[in-house]
C-alpha atoms as a PDB file:
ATOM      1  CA  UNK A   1     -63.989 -61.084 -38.611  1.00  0.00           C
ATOM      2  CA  UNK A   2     -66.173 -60.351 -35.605  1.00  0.00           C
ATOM      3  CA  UNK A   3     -68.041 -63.276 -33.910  1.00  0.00           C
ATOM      4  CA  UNK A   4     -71.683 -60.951 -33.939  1.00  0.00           C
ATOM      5  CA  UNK A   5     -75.175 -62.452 -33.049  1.00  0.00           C
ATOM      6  CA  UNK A   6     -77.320 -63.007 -35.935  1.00  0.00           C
ATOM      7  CA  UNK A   7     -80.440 -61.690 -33.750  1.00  0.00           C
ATOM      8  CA  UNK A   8     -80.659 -59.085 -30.659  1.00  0.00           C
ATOM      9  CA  UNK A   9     -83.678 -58.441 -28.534  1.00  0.00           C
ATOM     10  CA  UNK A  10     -84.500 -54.917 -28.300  1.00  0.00           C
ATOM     11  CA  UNK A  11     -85.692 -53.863 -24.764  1.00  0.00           C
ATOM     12  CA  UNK A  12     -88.127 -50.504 -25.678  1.00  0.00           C
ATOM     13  CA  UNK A  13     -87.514 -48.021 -22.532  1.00  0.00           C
ATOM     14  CA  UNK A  14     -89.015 -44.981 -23.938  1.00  0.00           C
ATOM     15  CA  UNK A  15     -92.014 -44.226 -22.202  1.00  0.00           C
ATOM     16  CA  UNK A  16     -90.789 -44.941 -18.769  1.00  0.00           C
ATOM     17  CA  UNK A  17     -87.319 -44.087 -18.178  1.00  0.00           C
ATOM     18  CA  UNK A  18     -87.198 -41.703 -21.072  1.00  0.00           C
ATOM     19  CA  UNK A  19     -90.457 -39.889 -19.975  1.00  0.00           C
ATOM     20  CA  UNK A  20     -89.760 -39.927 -16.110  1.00  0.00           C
ATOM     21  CA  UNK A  21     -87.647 -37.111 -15.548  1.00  0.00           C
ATOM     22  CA  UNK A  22     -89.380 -34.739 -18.609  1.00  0.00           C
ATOM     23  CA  UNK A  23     -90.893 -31.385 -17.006  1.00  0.00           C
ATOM     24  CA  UNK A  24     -93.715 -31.215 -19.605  1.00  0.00           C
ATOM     25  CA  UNK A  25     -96.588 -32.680 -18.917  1.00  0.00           C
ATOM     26  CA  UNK A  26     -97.574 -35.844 -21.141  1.00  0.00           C
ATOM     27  CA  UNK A  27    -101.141 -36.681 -21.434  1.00  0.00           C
ATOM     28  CA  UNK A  28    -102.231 -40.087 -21.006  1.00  0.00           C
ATOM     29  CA  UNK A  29    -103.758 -40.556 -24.840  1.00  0.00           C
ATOM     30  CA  UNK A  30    -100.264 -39.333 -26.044  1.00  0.00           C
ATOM     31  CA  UNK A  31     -98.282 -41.533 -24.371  1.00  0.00           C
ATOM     32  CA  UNK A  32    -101.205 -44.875 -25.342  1.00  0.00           C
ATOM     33  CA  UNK A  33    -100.175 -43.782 -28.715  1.00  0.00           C
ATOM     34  CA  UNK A  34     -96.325 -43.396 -28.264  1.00  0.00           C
ATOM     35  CA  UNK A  35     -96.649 -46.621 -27.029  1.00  0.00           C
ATOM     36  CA  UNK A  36     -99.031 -48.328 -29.412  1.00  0.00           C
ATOM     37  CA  UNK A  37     -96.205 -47.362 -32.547  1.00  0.00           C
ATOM     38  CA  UNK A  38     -93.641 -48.732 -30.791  1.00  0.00           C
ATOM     39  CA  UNK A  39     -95.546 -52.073 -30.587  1.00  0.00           C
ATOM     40  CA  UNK A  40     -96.616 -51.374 -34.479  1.00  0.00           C
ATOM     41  CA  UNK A  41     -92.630 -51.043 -35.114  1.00  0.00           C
ATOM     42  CA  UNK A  42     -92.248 -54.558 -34.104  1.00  0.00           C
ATOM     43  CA  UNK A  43     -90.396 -54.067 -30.902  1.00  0.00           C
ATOM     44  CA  UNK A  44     -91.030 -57.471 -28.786  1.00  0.00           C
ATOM     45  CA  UNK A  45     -91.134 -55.529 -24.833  1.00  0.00           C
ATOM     46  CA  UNK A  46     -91.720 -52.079 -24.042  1.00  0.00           C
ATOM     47  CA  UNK A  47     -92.027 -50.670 -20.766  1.00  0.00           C
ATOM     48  CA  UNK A  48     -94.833 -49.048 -20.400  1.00  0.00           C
ATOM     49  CA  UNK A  49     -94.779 -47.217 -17.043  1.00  0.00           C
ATOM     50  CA  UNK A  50     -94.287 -46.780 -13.322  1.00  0.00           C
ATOM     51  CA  UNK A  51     -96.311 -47.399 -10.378  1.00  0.00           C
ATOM     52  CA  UNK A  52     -93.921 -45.119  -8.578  1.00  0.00           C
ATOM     53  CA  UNK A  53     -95.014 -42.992  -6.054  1.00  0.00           C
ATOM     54  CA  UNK A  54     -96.777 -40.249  -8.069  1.00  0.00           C
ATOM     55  CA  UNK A  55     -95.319 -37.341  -5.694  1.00  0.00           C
ATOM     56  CA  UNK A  56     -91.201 -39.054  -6.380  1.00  0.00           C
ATOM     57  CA  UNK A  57     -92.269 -39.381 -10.871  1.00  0.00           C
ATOM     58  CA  UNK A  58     -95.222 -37.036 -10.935  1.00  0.00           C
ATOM     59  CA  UNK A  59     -95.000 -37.047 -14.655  1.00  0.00           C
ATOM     60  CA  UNK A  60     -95.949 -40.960 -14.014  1.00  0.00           C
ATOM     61  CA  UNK A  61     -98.770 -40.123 -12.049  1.00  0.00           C
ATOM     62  CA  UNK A  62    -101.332 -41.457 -14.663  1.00  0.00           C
ATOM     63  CA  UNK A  63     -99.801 -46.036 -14.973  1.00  0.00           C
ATOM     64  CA  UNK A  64    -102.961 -47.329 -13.622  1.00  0.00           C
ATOM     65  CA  UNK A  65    -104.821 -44.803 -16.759  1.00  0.00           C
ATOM     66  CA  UNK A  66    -101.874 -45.695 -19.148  1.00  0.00           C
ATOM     67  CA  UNK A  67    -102.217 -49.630 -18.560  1.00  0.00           C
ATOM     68  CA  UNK A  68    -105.777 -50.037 -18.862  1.00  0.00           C
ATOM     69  CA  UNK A  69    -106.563 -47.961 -22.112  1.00  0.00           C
ATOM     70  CA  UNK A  70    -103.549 -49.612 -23.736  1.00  0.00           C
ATOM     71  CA  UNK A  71    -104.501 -51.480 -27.541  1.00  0.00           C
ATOM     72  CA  UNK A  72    -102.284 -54.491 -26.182  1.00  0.00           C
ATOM     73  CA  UNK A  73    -100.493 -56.114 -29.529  1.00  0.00           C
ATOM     74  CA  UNK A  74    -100.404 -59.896 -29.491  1.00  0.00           C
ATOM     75  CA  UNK A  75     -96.592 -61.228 -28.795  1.00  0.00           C
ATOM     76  CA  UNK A  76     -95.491 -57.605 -27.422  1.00  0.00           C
ATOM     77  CA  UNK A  77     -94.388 -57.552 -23.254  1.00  0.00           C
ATOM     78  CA  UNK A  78     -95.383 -54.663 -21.584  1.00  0.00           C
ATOM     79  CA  UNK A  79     -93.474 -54.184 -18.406  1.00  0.00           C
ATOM     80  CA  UNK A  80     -94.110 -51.646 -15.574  1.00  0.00           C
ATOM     81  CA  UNK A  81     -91.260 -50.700 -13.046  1.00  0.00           C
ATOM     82  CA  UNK A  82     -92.347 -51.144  -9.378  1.00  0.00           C
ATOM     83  CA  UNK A  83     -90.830 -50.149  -5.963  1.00  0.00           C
ATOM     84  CA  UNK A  84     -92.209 -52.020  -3.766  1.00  0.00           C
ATOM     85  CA  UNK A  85     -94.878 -54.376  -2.451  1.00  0.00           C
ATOM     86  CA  UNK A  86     -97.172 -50.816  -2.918  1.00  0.00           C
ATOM     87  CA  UNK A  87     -96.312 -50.663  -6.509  1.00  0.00           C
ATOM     88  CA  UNK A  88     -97.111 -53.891  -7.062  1.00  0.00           C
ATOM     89  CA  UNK A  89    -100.596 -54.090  -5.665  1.00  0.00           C
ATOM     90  CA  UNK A  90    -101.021 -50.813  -7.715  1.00  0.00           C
ATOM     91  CA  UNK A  91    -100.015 -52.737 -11.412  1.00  0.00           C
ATOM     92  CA  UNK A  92    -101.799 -55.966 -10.028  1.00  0.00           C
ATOM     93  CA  UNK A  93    -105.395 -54.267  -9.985  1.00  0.00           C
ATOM     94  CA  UNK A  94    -104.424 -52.319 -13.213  1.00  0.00           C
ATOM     95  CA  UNK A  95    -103.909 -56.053 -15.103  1.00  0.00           C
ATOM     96  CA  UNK A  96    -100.311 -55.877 -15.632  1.00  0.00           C
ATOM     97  CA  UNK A  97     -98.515 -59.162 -17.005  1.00  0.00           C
ATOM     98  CA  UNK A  98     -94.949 -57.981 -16.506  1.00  0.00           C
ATOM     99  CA  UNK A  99     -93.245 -55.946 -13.639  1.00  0.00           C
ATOM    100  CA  UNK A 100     -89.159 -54.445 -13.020  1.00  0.00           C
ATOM    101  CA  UNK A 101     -87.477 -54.182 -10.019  1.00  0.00           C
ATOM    102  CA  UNK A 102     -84.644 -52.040  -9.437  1.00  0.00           C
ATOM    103  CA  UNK A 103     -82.024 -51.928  -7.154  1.00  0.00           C
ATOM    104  CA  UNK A 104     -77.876 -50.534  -7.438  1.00  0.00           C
ATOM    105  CA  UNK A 105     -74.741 -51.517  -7.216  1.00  0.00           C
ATOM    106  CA  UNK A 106     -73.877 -48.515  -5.319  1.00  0.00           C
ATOM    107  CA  UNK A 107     -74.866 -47.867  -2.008  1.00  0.00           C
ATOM    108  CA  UNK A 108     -75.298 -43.963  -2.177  1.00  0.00           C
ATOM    109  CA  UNK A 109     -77.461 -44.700  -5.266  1.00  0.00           C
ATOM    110  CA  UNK A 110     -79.414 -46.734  -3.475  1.00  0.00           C
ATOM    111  CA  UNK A 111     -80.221 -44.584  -0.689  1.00  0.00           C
ATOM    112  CA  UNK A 112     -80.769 -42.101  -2.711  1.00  0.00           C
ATOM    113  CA  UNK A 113     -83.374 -44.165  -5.455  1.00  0.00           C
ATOM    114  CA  UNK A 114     -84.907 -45.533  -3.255  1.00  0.00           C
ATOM    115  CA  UNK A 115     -84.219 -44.275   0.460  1.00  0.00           C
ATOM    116  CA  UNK A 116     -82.239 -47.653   1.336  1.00  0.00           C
ATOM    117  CA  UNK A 117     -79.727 -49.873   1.328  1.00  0.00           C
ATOM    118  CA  UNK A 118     -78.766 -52.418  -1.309  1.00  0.00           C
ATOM    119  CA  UNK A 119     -79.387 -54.844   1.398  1.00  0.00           C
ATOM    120  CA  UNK A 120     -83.056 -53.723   2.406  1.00  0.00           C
ATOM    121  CA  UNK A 121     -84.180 -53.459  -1.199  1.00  0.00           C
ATOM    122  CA  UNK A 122     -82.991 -56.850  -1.514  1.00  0.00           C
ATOM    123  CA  UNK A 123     -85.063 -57.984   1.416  1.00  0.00           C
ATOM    124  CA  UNK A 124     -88.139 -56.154   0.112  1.00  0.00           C
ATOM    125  CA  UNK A 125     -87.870 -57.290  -3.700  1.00  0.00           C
ATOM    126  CA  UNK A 126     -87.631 -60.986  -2.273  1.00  0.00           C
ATOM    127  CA  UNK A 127     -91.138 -60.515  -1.389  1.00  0.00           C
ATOM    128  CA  UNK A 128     -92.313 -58.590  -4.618  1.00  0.00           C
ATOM    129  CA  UNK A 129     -90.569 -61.258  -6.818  1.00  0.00           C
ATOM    130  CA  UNK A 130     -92.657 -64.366  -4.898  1.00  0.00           C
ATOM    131  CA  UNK A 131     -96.174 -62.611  -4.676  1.00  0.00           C
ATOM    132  CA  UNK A 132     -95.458 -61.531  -8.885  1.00  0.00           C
ATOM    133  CA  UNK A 133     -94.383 -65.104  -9.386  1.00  0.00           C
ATOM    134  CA  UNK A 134     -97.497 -66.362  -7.611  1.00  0.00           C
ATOM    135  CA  UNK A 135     -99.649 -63.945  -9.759  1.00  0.00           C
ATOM    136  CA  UNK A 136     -97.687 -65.487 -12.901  1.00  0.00           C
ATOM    137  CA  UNK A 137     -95.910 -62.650 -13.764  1.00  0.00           C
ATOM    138  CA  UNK A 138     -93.090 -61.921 -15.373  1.00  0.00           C
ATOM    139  CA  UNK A 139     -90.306 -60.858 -13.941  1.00  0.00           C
ATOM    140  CA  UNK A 140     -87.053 -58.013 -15.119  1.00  0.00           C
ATOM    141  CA  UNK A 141     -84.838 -56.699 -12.774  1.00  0.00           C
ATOM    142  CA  UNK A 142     -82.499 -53.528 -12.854  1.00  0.00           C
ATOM    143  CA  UNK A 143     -79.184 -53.033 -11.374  1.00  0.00           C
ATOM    144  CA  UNK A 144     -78.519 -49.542 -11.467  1.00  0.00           C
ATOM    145  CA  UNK A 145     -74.735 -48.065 -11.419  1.00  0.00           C
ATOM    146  CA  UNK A 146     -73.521 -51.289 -12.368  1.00  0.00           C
ATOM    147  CA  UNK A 147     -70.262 -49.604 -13.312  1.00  0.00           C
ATOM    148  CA  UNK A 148     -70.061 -45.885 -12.227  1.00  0.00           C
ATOM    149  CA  UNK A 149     -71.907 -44.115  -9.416  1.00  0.00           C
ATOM    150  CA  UNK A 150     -72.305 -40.593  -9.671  1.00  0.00           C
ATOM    151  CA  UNK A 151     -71.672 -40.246  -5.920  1.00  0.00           C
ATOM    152  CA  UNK A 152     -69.033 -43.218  -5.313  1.00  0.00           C
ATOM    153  CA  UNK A 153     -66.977 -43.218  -8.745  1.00  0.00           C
ATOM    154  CA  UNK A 154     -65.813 -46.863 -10.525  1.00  0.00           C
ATOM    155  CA  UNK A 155     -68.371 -49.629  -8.837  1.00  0.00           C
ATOM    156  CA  UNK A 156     -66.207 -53.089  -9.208  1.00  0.00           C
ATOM    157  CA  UNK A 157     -67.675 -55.964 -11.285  1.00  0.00           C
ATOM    158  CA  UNK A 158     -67.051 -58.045  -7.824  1.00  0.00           C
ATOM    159  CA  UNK A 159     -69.822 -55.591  -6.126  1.00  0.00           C
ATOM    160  CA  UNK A 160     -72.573 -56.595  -8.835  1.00  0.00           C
ATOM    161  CA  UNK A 161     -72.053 -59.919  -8.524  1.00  0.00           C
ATOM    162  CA  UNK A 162     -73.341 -60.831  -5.443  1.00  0.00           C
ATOM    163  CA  UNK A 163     -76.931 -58.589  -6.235  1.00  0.00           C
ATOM    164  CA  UNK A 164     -76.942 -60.707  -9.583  1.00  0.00           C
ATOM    165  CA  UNK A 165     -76.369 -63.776  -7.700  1.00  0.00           C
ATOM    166  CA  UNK A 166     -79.391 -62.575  -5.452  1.00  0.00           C
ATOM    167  CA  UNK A 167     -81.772 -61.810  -8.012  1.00  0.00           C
ATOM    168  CA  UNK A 168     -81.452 -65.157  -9.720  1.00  0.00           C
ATOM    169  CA  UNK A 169     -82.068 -66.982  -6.433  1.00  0.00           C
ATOM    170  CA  UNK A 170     -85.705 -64.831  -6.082  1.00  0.00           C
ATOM    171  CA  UNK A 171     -86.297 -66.229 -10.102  1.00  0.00           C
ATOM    172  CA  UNK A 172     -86.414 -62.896 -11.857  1.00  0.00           C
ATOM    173  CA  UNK A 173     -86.362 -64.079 -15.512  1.00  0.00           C
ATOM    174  CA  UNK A 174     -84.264 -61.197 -16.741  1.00  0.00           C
ATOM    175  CA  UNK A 175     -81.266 -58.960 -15.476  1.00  0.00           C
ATOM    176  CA  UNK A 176     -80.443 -55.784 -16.761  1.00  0.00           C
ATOM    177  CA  UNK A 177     -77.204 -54.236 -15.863  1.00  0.00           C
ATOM    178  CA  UNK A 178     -77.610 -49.795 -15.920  1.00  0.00           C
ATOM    179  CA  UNK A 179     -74.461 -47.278 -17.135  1.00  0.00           C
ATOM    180  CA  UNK A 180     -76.899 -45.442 -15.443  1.00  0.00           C
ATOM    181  CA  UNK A 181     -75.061 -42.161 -16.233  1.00  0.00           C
ATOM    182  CA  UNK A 182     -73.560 -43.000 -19.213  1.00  0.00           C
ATOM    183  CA  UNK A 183     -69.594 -42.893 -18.103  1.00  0.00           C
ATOM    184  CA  UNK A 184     -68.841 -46.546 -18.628  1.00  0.00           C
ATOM    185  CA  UNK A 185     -66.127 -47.508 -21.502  1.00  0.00           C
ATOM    186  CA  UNK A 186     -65.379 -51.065 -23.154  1.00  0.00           C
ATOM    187  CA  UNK A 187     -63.096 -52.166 -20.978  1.00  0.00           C
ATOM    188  CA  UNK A 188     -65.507 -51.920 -18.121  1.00  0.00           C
ATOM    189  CA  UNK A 189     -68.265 -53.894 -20.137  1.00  0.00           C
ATOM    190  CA  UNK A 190     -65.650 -56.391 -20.681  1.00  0.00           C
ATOM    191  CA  UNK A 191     -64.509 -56.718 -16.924  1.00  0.00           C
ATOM    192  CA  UNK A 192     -68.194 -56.900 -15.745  1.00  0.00           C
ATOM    193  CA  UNK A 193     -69.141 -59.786 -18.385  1.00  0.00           C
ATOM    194  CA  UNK A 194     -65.964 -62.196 -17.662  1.00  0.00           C
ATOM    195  CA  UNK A 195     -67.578 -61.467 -13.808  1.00  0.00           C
ATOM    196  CA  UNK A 196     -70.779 -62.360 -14.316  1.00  0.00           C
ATOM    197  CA  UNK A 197     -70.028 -65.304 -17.166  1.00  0.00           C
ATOM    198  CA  UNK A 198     -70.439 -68.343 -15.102  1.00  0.00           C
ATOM    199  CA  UNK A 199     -73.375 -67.056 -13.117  1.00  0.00           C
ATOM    200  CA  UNK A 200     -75.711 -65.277 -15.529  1.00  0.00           C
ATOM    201  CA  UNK A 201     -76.701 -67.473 -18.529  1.00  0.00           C
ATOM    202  CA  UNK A 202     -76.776 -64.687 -21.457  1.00  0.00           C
ATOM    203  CA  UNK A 203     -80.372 -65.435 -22.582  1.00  0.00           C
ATOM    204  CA  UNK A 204     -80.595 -63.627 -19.327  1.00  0.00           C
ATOM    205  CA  UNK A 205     -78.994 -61.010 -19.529  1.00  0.00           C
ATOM    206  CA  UNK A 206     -79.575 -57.350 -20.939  1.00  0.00           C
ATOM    207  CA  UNK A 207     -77.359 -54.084 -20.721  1.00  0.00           C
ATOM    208  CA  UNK A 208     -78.654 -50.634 -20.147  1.00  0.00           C
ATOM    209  CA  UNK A 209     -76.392 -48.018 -21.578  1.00  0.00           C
ATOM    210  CA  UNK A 210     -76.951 -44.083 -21.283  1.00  0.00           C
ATOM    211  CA  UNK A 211     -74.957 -42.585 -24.207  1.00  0.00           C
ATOM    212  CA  UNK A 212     -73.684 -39.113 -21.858  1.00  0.00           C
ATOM    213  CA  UNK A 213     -70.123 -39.289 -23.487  1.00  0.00           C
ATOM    214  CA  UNK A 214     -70.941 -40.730 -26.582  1.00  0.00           C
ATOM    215  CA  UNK A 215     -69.602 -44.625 -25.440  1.00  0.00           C
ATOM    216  CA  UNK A 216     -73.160 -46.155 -25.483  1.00  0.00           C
ATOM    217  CA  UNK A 217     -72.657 -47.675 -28.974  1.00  0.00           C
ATOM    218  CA  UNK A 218     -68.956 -48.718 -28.783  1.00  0.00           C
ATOM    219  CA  UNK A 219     -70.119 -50.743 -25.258  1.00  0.00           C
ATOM    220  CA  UNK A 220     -72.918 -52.081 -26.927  1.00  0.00           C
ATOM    221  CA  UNK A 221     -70.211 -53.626 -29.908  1.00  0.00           C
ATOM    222  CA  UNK A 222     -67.776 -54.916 -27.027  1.00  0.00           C
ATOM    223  CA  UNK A 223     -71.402 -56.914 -25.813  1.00  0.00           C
ATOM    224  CA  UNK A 224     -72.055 -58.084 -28.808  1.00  0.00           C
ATOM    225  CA  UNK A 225     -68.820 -59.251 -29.311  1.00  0.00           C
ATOM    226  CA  UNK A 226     -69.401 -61.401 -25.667  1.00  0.00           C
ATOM    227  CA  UNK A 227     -72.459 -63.379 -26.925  1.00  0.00           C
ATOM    228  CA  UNK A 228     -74.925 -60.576 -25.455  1.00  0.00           C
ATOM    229  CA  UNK A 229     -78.208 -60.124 -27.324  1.00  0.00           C
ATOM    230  CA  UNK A 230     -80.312 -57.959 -25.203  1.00  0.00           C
ATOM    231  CA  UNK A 231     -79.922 -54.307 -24.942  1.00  0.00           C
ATOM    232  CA  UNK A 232     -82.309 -51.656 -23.889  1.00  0.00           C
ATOM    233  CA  UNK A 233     -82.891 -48.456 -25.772  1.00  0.00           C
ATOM    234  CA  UNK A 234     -85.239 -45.435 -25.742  1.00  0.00           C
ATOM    235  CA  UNK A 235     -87.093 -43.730 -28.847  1.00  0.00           C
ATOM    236  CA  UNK A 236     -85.474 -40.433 -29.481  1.00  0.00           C
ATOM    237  CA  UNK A 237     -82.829 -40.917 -27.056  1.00  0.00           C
ATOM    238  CA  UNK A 238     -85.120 -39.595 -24.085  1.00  0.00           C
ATOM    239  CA  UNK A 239     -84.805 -40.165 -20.826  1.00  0.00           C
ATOM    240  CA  UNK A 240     -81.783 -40.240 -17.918  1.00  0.00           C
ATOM    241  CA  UNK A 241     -82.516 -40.419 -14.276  1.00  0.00           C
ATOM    242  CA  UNK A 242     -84.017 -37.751 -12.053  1.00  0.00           C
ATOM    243  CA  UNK A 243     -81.803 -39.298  -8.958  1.00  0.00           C
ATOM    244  CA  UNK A 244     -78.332 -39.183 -10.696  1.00  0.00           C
ATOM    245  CA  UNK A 245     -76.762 -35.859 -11.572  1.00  0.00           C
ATOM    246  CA  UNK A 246     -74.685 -36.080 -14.940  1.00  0.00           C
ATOM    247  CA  UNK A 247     -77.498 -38.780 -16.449  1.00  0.00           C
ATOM    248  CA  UNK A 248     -78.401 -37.429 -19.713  1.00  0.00           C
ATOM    249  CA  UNK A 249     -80.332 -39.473 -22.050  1.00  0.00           C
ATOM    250  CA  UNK A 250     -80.592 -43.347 -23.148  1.00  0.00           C
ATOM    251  CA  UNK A 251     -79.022 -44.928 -25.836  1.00  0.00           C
ATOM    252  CA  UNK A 252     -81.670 -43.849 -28.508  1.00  0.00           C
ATOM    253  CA  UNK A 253     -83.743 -46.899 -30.364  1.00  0.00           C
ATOM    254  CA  UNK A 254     -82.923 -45.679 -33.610  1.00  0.00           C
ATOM    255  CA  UNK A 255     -79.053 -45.442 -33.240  1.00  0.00           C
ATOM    256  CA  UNK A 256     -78.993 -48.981 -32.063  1.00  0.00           C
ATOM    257  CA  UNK A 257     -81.061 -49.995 -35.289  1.00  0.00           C
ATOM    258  CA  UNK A 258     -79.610 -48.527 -37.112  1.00  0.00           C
ATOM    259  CA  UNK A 259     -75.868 -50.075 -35.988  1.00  0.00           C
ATOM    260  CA  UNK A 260     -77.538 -53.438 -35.885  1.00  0.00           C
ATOM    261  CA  UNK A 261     -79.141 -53.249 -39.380  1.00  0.00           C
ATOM    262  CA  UNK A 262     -75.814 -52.001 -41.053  1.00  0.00           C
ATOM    263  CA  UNK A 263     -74.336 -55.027 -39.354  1.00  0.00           C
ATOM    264  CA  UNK A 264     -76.296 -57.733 -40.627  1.00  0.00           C
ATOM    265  CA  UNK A 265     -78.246 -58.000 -37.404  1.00  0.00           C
ATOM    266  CA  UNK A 266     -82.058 -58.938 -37.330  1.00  0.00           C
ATOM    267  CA  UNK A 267     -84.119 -57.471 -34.662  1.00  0.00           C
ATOM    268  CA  UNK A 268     -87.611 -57.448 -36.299  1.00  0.00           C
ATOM    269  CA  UNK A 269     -88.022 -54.018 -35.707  1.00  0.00           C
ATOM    270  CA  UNK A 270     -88.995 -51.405 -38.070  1.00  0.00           C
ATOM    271  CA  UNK A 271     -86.400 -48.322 -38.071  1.00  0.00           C
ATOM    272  CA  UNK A 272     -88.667 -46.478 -40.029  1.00  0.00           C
ATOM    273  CA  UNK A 273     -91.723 -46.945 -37.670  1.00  0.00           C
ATOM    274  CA  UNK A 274     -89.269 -46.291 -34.125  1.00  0.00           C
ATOM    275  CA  UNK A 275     -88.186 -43.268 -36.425  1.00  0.00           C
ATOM    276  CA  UNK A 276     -91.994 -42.225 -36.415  1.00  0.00           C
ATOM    277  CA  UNK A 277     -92.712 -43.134 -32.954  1.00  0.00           C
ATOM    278  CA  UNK A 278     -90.069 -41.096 -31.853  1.00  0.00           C
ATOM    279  CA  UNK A 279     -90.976 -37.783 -34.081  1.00  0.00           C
ATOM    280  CA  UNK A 280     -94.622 -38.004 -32.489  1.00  0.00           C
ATOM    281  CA  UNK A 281     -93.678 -37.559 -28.491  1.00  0.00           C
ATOM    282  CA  UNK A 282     -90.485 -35.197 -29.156  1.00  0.00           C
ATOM    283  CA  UNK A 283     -93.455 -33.464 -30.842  1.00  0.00           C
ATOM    284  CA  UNK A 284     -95.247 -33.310 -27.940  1.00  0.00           C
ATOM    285  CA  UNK A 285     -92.191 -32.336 -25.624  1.00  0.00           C
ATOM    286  CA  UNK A 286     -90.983 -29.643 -27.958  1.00  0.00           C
ATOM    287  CA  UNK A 287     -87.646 -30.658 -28.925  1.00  0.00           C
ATOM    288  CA  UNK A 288     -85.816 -28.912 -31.250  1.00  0.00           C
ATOM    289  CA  UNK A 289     -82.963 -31.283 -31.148  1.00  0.00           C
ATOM    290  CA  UNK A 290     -83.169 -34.156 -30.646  1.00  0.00           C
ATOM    291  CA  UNK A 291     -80.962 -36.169 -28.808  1.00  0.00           C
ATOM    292  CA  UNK A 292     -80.903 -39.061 -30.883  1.00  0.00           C
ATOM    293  CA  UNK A 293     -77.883 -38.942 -33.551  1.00  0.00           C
ATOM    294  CA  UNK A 294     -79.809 -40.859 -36.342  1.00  0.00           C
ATOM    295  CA  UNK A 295     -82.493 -37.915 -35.712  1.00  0.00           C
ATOM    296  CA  UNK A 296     -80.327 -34.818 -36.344  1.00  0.00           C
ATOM    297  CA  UNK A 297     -78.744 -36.222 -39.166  1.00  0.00           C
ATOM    298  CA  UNK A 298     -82.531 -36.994 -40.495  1.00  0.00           C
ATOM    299  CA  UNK A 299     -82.658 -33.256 -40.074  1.00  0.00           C
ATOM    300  CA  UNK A 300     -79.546 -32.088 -41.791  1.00  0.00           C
ATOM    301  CA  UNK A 301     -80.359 -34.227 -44.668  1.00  0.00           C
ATOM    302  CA  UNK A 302     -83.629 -32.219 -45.362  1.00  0.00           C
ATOM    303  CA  UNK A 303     -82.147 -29.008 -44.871  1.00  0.00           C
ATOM    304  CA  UNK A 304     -79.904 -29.625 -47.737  1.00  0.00           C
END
């Protein structure tokens, strides 16, 4: 038998990362309402936007609009990704309660993200971390590439360690480690969690997996089997990011659910209502297939 959690946390991702890098345009009242049914499907944090630099995520342009004509739902996190100290001020006067940081594990990706090295965007979040703390916020960070780099190959579990190490001193309250391109096997999510075991206590922890050769799932099984209870997922299987070539979509919402559920699993989260959620922005973006697996078979199933 397995040794499975009898509860995971399900870490929303849709309307950020799987919106950022979409060429149609997504008006602001769609995305309130993408948003809002994800909150009505139960899930407990959903990031809600960027305060990016509109001319980097133009498509993002609109977080101060998005945050402030958001229906909040009582017991539901909303967290918004920020950059820098910029960013910050930006999601401060729009009322945020929650921010993300990101950083990588890769160098190249990090210059590339965010036009600097691991080192400087260390140095810069140190400062973002204590003015959010001081505001009460709270706090997520990202490492990105946390075990392939689409410009440096394998990253080593022994070069995320000392970021994670990093990040905990500053107090961020959660860590989420990024297959930011989706080439990441078990093996590797094995390697990276005896790393990190006796520094990152696992109510802490979260993985990101991108599902580009079909592994997202199996990883997310070898986490589970480690005593990991956090994952992050996007409705519809949207998203990937505009800075790394290969990234195709997220680990779609309803695939994970759907895993979880047949497992025994509770996450509180309606698969039916993610299911909805999702149908309503591919709507909107015009997708024919979606990229979600639990999707197309939805589709098959009524053209039989």
């Amino acid at each position: 038998m397995m040794n499975l959690p009898a509860t995971v946390r399900v870490v929303e991702v849709g309307a950020r990362d799987g919106l950022q890098n979409e060429p149609t345009p997504v008006p602001t009242e769609v995305k309130i309402r993408f948003i809002e049914m994800l909150a009505e499907a139960g899930l407990p944090v959903i990031e809600a936007t960027s305060f990016v630099s509109p001319r980097w995520v133009p498509q993002l342009a609109d977080a101060e609009a998005v945050i402030q004509g958001l229906s909040r739902r009582e017991g539901v996190c909303y967290p918004v990704l920020v950059p820098n100290l910029k960013g910050l001020e930006r999601a401060l006067q729009a009322g945020v309660d929650a921010i993300a940081i990101f950083t990588a594990a890769s160098e190249t990706f990090c210059q590339r993200n965010l036009n600097r090295t691991i080192e400087q965007s260390l140095q810069e979040f140190e400062q973002v971390v204590a003015q959010a703390k001081a505001a009460r916020l709270w706090v997520r960070g990202y490492i990105s590439t946390a075990f392939v780099c689409p410009y440096e190959g394998r990253i080593a579990p022994e070069a995320v360690k000392p970021i994670v190490e990093r990040l905990l001193e500053m107090g961020v309250d959660e860590i989420s480690l990024g297959d930011t391109i989706g080439a990441a096997v078990p093996t590797q999510i094995e390697q990276l969690t005896d790393a990190l075991e006796p520094i990152l206590p696992k109510e802490r922890w979260a993985y990101h997996f991108h599902n580009t050769y079909g592994t997202a799932l199996a990883n997310v099984l070898t986490a589970l089997q480690r005593g990991i209870t956090i994952f992050d997922s996007s409705a519809g299987g949207l998203g990937g990011c505009p800075f790394a070539p290969g990234a195709s979509g997220n680990l779609a919402t309803e695939d994970l659910l759907y895993m979880l559920h047949g497992m025994g699993i509770e996450t509180g989260v309606s698969l039916e209502k993610v299911v909805a959620a999702a149908q309503y922005i591919l709507g909107h973006l015009n997708r024919a297939t979606p990229p979600s697996h639990y999707l197309q078979a939805c589709q098959c199933g009524q053209g039989n």
